[in-house]
Protein backbone atom coordinates (compact mmCIF):
# COMPACT_ATOMS: atom_id res chain seq x y z
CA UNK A 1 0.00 0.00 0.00
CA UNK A 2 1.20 3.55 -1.03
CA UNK A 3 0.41 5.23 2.39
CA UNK A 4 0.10 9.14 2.19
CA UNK A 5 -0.78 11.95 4.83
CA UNK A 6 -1.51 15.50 3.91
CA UNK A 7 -1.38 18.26 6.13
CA UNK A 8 -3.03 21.57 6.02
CA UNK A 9 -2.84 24.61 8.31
CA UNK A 10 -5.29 27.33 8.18
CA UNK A 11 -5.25 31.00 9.59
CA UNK A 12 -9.33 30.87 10.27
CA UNK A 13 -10.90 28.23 12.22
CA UNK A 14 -13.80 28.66 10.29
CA UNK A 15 -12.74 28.02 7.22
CA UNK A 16 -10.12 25.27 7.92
CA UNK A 17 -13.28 23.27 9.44
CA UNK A 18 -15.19 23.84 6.22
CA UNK A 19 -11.59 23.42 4.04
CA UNK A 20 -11.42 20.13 5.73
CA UNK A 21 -15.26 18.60 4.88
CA UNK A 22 -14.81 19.61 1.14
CA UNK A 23 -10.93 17.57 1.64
CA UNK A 24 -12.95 14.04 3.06
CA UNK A 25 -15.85 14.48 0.57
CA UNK A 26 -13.55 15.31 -2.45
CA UNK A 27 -11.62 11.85 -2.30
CA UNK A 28 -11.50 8.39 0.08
CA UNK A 29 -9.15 9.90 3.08
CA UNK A 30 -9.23 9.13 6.68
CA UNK A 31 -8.71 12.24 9.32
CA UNK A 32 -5.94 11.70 11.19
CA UNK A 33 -6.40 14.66 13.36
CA UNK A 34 -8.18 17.98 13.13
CA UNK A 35 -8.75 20.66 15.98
CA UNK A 36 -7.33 24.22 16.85
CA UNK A 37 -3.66 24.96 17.35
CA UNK A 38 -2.15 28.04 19.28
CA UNK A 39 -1.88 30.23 18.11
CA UNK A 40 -5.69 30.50 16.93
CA UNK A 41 -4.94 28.23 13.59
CA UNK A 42 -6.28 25.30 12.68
CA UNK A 43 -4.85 22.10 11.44
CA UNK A 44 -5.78 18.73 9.21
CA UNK A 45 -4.16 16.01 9.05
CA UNK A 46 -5.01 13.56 6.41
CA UNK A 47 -4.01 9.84 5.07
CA UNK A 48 -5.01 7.15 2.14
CA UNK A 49 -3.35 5.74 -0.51
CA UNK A 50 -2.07 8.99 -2.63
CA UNK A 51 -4.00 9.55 -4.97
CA UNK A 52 -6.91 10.23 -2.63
CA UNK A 53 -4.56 12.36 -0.78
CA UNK A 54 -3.48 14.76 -3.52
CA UNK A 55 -7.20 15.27 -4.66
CA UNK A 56 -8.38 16.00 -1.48
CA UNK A 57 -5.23 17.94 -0.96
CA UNK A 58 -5.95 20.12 -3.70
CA UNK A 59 -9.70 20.52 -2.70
CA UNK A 60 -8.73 21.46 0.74
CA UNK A 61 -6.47 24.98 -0.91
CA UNK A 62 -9.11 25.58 -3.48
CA UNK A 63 -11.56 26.18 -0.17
CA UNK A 64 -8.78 27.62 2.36
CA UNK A 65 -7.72 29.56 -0.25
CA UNK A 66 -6.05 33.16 1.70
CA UNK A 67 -6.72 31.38 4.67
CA UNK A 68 -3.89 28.08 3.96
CA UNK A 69 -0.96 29.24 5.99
CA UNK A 70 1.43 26.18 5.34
CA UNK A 71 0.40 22.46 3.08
CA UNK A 72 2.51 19.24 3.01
CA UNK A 73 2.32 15.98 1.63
CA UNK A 74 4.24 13.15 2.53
CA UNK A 75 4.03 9.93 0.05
CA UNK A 76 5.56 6.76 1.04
CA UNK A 77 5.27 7.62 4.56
CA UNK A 78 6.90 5.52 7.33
CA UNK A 79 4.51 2.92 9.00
CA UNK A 80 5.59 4.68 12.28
CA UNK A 81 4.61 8.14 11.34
CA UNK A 82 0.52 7.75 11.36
CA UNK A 83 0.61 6.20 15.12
CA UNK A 84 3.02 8.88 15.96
CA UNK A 85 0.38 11.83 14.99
CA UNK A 86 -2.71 10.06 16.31
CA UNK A 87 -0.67 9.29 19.57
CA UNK A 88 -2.03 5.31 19.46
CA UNK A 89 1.62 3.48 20.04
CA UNK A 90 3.96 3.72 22.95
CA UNK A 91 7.50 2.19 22.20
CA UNK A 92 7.58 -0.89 24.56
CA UNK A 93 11.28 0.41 25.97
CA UNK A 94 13.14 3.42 26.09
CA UNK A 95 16.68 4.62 25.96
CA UNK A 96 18.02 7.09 24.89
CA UNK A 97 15.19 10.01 24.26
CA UNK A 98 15.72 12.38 20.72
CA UNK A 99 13.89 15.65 20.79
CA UNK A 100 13.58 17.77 17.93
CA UNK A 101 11.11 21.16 17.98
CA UNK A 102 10.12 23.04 15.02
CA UNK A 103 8.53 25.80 14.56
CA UNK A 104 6.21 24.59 12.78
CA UNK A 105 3.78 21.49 12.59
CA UNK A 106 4.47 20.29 9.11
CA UNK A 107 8.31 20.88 9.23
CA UNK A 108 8.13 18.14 12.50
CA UNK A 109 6.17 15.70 10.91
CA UNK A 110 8.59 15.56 7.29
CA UNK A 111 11.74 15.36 10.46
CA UNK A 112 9.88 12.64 11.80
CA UNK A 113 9.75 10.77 8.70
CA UNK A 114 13.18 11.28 8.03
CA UNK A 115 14.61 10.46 11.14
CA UNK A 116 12.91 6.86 11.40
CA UNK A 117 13.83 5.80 7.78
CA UNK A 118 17.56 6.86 8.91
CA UNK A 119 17.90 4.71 12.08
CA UNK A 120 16.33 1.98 14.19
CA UNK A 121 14.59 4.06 16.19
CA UNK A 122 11.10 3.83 17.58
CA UNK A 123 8.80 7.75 17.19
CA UNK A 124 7.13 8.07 20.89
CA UNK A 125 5.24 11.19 19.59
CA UNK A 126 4.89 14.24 17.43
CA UNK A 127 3.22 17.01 19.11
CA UNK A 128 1.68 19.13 16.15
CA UNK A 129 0.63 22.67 17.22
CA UNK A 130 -1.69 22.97 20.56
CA UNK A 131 -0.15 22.98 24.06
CA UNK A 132 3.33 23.65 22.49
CA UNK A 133 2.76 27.37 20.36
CA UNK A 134 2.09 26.24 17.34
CA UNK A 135 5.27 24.46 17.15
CA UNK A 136 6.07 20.75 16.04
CA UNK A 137 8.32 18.57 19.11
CA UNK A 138 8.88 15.04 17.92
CA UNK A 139 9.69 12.71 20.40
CA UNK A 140 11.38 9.29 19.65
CA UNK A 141 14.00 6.56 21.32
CA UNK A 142 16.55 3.51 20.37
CA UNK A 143 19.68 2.92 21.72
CA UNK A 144 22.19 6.08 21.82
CA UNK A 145 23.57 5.81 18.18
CA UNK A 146 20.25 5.24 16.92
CA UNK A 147 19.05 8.16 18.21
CA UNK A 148 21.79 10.42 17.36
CA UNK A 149 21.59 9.77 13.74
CA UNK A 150 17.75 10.31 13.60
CA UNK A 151 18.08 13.24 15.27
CA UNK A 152 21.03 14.22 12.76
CA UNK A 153 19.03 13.38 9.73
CA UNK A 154 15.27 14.29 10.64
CA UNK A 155 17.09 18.03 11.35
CA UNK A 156 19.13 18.10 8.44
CA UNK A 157 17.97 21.00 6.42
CA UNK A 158 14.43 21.22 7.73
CA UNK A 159 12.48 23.95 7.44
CA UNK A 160 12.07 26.10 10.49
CA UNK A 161 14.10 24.07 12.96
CA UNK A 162 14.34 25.51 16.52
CA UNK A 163 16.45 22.88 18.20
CA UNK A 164 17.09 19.30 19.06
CA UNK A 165 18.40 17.43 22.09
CA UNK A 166 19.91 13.69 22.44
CA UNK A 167 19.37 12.67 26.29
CA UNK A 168 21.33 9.09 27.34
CA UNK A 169 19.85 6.91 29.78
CA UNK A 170 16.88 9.71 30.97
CA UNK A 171 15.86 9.33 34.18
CA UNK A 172 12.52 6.97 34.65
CA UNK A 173 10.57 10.48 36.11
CA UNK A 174 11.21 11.94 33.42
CA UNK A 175 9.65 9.38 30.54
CA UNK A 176 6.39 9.01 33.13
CA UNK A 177 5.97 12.54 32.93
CA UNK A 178 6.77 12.78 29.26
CA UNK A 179 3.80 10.26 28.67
């Protein structure tokens, strides 16, 4: 299967909610999450095969229109990406912890991508706009290495980086309060 997520940010809540109808009705797509970001946008994330994704894509700018403050679409995407976003896998261990923060939502989800096709890592999360400023924070873990090069290659040349951190052996307080 040809997995594919779109993502669309919109500068009116309003019209991002009625972007995002005419994006399910315009092709066979799944919502992978929709709802307000800070600061006062609004964000859709999208998946199918891509195909589906690119017309619905395309349906979802003709409506934003003004109002589309930042698109992406990501074909081929890893199988760990999707659980990331929708927050519906925990990684049964942890070592090492890899942070990176973005500022924005679709530059963290392409780093995500990146970083787990570079290394044998395991994505814990990507945060995607609320709570966080409208920023993207992906969280991931694997052995020190691992983690190092994801974090080298999901940062390398990404849009709008803000910065990233490679924590050995975190203390067990901290992962319970990161989860």
């Amino acid at each position: 299967m040809n997995q594919s997520i779109g993502v669309m940010e919109f500068m009116s809540i309003a019209r991002g909610i009625e972007a995002t109808d005419k994006m399910l009705k315009a092709a066979q797509t799944e919502v992978l999450k929709t709802s307000t970001t800070c600061p006062g946008k609004y964000l859709t994330i999208i998946s199918g095969y891509t195909e589906s994704v690119k017309s619905s894509m395309k349906a979802g700018a003709a409506c934003g229109g003004e109002f589309v403050v930042d698109t992406l679409e990501l074909h081929n995407v890893h199988p760990q990406v999707i659980p990331a976003i929708a927050q519906t896998e925990l990684p049964e261990t942890f070592s090492s912890i890899g942070v990176m923060e973005f500022y924005s939502s679709t530059s963290g989800i392409m780093a995500a991508d990146r970083a787990v096709k570079a290394a044998a890592v395991n994505l814990v999360e990507i945060r995607l706009g609320y709570a966080v400023g409208g920023k993207g924070v992906v969280l991931l873990t694997g052995d020190l290495e691992a983690v190092k090069t994801a974090v080298k290659a999901g940062a390398q040349d990404a849009d709008l980086r803000l910065q990233v951190s490679v924590i050995a052996r975190p203390e067990k307080s901290l992962l319970q309060a990161l989860l």
